[in-house]
C-alpha atoms as a PDB file:
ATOM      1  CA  UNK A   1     -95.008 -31.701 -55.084  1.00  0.00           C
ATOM      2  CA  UNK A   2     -92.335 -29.196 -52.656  1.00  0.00           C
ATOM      3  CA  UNK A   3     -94.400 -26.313 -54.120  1.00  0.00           C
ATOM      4  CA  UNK A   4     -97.782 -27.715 -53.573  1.00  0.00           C
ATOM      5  CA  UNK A   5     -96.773 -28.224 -50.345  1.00  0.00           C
ATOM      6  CA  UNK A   6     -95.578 -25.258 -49.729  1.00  0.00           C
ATOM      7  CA  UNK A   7     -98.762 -23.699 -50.908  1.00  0.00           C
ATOM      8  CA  UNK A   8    -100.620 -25.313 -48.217  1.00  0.00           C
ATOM      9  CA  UNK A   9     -98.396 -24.031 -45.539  1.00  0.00           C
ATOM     10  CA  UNK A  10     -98.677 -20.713 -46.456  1.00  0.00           C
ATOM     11  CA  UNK A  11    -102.346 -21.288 -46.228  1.00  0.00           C
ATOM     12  CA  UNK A  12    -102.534 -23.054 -43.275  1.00  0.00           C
ATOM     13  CA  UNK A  13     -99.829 -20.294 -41.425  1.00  0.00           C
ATOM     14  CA  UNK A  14    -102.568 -17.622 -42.761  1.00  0.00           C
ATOM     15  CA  UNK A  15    -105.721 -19.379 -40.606  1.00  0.00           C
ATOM     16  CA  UNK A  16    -103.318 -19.715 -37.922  1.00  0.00           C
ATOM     17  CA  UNK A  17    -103.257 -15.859 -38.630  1.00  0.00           C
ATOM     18  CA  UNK A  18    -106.575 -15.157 -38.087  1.00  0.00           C
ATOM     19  CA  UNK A  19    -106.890 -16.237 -34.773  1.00  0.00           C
ATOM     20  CA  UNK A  20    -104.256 -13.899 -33.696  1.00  0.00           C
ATOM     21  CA  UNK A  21    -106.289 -11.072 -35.850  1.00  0.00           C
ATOM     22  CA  UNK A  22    -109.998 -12.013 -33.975  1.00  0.00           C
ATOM     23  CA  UNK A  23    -108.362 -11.565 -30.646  1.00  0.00           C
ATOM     24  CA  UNK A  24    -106.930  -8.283 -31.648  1.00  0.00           C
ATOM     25  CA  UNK A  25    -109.505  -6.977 -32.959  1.00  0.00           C
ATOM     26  CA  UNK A  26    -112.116  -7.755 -29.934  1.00  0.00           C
ATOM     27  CA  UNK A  27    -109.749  -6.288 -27.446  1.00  0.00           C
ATOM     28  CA  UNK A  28    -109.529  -3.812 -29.375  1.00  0.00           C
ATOM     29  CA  UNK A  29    -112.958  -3.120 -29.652  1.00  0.00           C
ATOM     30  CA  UNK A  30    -113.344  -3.727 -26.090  1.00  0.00           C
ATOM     31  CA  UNK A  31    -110.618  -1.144 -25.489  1.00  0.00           C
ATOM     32  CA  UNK A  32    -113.455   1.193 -27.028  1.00  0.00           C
ATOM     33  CA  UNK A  33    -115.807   0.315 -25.085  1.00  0.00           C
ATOM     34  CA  UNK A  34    -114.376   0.852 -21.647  1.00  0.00           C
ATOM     35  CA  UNK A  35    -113.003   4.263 -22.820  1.00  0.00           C
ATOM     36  CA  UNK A  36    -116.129   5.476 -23.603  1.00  0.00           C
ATOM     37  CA  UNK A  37    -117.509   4.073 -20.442  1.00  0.00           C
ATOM     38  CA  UNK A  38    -114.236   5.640 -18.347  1.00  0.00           C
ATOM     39  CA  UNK A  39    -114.917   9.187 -20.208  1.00  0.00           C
ATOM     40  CA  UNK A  40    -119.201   9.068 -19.347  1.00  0.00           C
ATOM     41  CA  UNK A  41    -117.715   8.395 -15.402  1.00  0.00           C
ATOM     42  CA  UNK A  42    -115.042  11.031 -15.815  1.00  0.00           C
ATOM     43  CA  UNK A  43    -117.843  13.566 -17.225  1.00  0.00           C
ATOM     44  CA  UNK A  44    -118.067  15.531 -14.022  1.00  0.00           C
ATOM     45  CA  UNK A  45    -114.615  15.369 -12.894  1.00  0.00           C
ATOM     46  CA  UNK A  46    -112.659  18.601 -13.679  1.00  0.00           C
ATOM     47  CA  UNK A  47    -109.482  18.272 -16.052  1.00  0.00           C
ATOM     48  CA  UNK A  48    -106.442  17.823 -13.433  1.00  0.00           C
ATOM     49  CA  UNK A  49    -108.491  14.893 -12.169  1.00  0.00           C
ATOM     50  CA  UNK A  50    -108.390  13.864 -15.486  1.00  0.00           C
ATOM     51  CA  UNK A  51    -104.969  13.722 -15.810  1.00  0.00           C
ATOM     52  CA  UNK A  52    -104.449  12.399 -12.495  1.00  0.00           C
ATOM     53  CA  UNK A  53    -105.578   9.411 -13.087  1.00  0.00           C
ATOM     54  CA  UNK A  54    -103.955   6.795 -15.736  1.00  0.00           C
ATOM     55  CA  UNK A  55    -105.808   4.603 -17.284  1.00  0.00           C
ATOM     56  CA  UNK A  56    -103.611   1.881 -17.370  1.00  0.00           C
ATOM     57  CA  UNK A  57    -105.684  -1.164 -18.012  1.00  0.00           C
ATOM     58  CA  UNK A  58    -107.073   0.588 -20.872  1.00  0.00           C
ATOM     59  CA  UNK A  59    -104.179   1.579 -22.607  1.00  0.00           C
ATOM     60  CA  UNK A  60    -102.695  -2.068 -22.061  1.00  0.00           C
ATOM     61  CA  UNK A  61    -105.710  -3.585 -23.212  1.00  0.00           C
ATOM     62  CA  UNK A  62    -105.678  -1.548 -26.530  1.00  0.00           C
ATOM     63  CA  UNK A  63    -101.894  -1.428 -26.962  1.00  0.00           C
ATOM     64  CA  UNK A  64    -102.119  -5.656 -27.166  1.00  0.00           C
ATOM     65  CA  UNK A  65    -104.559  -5.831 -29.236  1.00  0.00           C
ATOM     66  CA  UNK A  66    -102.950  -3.218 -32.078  1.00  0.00           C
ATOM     67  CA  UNK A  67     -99.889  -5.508 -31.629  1.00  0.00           C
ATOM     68  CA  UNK A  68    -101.445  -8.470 -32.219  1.00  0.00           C
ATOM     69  CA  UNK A  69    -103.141  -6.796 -35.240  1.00  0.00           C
ATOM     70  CA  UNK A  70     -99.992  -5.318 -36.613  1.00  0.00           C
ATOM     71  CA  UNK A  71     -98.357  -9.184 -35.714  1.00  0.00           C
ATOM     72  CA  UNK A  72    -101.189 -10.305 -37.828  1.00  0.00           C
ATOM     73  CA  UNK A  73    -100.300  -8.683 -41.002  1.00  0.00           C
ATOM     74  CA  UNK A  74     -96.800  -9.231 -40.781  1.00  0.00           C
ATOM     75  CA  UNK A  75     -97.334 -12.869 -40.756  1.00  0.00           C
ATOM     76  CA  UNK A  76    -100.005 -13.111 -43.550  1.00  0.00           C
ATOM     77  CA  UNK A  77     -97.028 -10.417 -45.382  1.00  0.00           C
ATOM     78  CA  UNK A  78     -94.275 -13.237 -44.622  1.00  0.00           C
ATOM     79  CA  UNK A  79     -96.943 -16.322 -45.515  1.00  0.00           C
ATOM     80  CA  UNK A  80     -97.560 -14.908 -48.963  1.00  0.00           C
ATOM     81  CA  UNK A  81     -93.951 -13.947 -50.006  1.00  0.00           C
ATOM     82  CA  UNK A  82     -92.042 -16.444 -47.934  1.00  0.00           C
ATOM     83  CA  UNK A  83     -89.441 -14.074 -47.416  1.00  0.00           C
ATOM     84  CA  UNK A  84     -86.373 -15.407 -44.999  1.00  0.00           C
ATOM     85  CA  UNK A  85     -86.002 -11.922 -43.223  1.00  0.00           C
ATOM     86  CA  UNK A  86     -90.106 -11.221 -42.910  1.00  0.00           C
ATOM     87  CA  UNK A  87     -90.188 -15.240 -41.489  1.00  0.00           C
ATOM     88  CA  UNK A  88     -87.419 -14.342 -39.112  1.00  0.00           C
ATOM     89  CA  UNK A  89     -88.708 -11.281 -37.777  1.00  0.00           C
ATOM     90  CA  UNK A  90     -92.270 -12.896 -37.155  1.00  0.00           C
ATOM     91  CA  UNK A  91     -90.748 -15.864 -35.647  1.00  0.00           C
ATOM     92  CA  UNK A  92     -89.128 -13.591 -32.995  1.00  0.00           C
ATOM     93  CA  UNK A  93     -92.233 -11.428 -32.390  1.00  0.00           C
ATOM     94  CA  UNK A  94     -94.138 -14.873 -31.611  1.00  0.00           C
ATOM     95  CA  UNK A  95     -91.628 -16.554 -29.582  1.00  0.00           C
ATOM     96  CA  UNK A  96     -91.247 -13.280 -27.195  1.00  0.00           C
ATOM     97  CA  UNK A  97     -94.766 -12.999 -26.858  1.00  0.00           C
ATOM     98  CA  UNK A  98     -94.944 -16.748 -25.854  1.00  0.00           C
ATOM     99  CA  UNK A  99     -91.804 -16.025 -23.700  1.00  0.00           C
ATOM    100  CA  UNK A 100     -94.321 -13.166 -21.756  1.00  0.00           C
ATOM    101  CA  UNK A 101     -97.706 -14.997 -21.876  1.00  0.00           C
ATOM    102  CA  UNK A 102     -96.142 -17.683 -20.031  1.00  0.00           C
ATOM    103  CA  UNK A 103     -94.327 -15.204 -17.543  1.00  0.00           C
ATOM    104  CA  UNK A 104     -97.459 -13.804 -17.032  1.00  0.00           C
ATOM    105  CA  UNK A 105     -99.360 -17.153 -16.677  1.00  0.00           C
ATOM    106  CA  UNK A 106     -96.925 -18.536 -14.127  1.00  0.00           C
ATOM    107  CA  UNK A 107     -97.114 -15.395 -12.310  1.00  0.00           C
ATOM    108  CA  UNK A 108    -100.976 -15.828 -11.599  1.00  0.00           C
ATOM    109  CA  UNK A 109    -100.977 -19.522 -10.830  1.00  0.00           C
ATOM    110  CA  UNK A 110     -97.979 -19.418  -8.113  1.00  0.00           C
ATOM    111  CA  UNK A 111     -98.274 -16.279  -7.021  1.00  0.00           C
ATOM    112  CA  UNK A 112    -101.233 -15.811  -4.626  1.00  0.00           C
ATOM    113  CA  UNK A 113    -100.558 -11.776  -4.338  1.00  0.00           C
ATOM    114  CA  UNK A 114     -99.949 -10.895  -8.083  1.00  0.00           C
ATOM    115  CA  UNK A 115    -102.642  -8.348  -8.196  1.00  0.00           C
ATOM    116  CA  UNK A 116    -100.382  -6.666  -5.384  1.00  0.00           C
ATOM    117  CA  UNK A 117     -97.587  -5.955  -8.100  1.00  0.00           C
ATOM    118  CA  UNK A 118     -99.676  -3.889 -10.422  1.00  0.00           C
ATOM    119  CA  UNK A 119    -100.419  -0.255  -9.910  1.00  0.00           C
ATOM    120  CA  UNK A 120    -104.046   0.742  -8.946  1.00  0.00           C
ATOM    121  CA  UNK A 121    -106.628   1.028 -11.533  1.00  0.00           C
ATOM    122  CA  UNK A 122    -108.819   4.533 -11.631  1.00  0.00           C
ATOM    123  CA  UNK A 123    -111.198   3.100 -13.861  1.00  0.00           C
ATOM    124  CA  UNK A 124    -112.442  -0.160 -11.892  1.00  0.00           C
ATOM    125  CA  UNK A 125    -112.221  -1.904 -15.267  1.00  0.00           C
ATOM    126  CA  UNK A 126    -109.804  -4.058 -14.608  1.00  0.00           C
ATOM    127  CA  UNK A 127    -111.705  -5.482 -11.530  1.00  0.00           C
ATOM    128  CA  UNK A 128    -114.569  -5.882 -13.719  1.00  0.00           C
ATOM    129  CA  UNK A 129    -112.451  -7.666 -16.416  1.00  0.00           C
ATOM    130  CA  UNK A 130    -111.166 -10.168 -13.299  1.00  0.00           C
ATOM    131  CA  UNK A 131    -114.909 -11.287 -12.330  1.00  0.00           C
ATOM    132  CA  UNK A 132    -115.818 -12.034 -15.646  1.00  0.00           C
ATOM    133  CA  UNK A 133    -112.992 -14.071 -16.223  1.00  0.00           C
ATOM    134  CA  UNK A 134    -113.554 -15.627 -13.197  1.00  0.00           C
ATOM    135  CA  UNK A 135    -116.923 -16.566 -13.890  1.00  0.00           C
ATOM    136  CA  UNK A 136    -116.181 -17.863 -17.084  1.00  0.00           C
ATOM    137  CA  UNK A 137    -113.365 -19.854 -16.341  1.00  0.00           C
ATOM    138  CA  UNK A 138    -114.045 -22.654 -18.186  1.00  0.00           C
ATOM    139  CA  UNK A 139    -114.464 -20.988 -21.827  1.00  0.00           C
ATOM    140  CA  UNK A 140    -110.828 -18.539 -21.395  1.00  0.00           C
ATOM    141  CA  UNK A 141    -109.219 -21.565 -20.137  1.00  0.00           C
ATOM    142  CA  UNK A 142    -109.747 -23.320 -24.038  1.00  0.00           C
ATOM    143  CA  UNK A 143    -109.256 -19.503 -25.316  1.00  0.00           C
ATOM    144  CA  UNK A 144    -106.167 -19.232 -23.703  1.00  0.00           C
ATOM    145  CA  UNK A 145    -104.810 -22.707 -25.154  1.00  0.00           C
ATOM    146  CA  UNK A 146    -105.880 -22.068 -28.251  1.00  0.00           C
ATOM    147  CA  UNK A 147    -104.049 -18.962 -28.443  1.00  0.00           C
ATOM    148  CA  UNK A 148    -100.975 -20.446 -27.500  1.00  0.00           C
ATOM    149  CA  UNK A 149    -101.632 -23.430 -29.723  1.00  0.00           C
ATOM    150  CA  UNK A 150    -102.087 -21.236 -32.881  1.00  0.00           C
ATOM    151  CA  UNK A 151     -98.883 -19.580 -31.728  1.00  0.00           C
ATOM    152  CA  UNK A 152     -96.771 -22.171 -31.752  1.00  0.00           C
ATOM    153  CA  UNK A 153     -97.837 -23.366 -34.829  1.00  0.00           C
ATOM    154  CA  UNK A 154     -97.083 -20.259 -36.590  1.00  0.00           C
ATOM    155  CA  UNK A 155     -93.845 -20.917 -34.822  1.00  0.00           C
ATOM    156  CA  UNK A 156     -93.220 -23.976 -36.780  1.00  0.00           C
ATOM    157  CA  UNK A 157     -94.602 -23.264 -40.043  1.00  0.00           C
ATOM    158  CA  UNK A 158     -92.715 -20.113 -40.297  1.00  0.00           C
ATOM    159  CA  UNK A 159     -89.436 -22.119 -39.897  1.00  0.00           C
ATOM    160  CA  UNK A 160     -90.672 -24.522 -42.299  1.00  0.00           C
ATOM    161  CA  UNK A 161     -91.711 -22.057 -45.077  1.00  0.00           C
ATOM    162  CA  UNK A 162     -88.025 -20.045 -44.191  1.00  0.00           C
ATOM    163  CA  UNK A 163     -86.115 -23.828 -44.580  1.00  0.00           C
ATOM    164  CA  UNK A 164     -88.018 -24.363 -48.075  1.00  0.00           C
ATOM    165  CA  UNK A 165     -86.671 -20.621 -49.507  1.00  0.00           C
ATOM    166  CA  UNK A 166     -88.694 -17.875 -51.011  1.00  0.00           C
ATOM    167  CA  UNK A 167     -90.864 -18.266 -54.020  1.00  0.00           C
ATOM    168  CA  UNK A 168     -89.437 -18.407 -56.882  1.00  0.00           C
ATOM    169  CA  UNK A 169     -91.604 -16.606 -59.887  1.00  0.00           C
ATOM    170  CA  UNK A 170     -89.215 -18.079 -62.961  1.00  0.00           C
ATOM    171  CA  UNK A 171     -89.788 -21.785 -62.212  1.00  0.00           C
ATOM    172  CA  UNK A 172     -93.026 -22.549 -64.337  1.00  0.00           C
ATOM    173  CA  UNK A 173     -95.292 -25.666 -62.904  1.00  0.00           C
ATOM    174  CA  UNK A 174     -95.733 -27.244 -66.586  1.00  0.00           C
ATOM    175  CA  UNK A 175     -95.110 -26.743 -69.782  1.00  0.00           C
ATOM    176  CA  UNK A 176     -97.752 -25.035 -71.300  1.00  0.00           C
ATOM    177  CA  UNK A 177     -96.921 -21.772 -68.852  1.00  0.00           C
ATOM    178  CA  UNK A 178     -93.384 -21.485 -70.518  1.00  0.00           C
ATOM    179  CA  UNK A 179     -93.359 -19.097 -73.224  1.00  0.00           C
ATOM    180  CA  UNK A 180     -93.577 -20.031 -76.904  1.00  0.00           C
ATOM    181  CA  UNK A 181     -90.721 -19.840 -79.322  1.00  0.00           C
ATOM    182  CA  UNK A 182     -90.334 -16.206 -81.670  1.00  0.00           C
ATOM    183  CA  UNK A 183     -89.758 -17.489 -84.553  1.00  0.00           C
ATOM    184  CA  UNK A 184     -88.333 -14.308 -87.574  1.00  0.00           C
ATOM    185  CA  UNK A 185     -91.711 -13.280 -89.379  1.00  0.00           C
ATOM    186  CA  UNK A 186     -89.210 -13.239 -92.479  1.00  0.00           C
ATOM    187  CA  UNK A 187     -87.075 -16.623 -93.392  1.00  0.00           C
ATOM    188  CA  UNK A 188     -83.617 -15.148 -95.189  1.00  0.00           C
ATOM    189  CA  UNK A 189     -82.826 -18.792 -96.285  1.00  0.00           C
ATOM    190  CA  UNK A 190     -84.409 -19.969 -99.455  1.00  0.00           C
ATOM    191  CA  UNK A 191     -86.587 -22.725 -99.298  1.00  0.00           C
ATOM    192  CA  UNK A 192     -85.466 -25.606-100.914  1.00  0.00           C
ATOM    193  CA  UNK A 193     -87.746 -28.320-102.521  1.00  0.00           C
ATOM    194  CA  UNK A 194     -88.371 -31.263-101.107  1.00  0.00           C
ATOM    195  CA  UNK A 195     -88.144 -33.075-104.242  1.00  0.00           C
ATOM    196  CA  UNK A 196     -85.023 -34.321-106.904  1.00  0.00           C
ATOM    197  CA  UNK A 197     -86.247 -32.661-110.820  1.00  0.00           C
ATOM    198  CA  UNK A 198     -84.610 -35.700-113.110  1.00  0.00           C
ATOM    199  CA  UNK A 199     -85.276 -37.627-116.091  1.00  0.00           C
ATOM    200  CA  UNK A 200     -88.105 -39.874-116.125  1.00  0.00           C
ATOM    201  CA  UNK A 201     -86.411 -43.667-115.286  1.00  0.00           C
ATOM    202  CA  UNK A 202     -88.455 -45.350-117.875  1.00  0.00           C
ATOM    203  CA  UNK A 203     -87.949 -44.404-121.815  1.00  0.00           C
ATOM    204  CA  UNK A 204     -90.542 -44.407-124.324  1.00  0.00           C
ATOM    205  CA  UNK A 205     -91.489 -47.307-125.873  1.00  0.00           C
ATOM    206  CA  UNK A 206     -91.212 -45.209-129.413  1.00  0.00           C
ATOM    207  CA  UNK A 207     -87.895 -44.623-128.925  1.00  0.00           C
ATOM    208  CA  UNK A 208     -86.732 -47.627-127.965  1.00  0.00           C
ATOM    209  CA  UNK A 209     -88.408 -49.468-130.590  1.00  0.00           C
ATOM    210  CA  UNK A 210     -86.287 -47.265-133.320  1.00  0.00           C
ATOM    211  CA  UNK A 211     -83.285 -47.457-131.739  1.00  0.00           C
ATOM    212  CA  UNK A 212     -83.538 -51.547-131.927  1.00  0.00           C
ATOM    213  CA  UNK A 213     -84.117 -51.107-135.905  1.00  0.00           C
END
């Protein structure tokens, strides 16, 4: 019952996974695509121009979304082999990363000015990236919260999977899975009979009728 159990928390931790591994993946594919927009602006400009100007936005918005790749496979890593140090690690990872989303959230909501605190973007992306969340409120709002939903829950199950132990390959699940008996293709004993040789208990009746003359 603990293992099947256990099974289904591994599981479950491993869709919780995914989530983490579609966001990553479409930021980081978004990443792409304003680079390749930034470098058909930045085709006329000469190369110290170039340089001059960091793309910051950019680089942010494809440095999260590797990390929440790379956080991805860790936890479908520590899922599958329940291992206390992998569980630990991930566990950490998540909870900082819930420690900064929420910085970052309260930031926003009471502070009026927080696009004051970050540097200026070259690359206008980041503007462009503001209206559309702005006029899709509505759909990042339940985006957002399930992000943070599927994080916490990976939270939990990881401490639940660590609290059960790793997996342990020796304990078979029934009994036809433990290994049959070698039994010596030579017996050195000799086999005994399973029967008594002795005298028949009845006489015959010839020589029973002599031995009464």
């Amino acid at each position: 019952m603990a293992r099947t159990i256990k099974s289904c928390m591994q599981s479950i931790l491993k869709g919780v996974n995914l989530i983490m591994a579609m966001v990553g993946v479409a930021m980081i594919l978004y990443g792409f695509w304003m680079v390749r927009v930034w470098q058909r602006d930045m085709g006329g400009s000469s190369f110290d121009d170039f340089n001059s100007t960091a793309p910051w936005f950019i680089y942010t918005f494809l440095g999260t979304g590797v990390t929440l790749c790379c956080l991805t496979c860790l936890g479908h890593t520590a899922a599958d082999s329940a291992n206390g140090f992998c569980l630990f690690c991930y566990m950490v990872i998540i909870s900082v990363l819930l420690l900064v989303e929420t910085g970052i959230a309260a930031d926003i909501l009471l502070n009026s000015d927080w696009e004051k605190d970050l540097p200026e973007d070259p690359t206008g992306r980041f503007h462009n990236f503001k209206e559309f969340v702005q006029s899709n409120i509505d759909i990042f709002k339940w985006i957002g919260l399930l992000i943070i939903l599927g994080q916490g829950l990976s939270v939990l199950l990881a401490m639940a999977l660590r609290a059960l132990g790793p997996n342990q390959c020796s304990i078979y699940d029934s009994d036809e899975e433990f290994p049959p008996t070698r039994l010596p293709l030579i017996n050195n004993h000799a086999q005994h009979p399973g029967y008594v040789i002795g005298d028949y208990p009845f006489t015959n009746k010839n020589e029973a009728w002599n031995t009464n003359k």
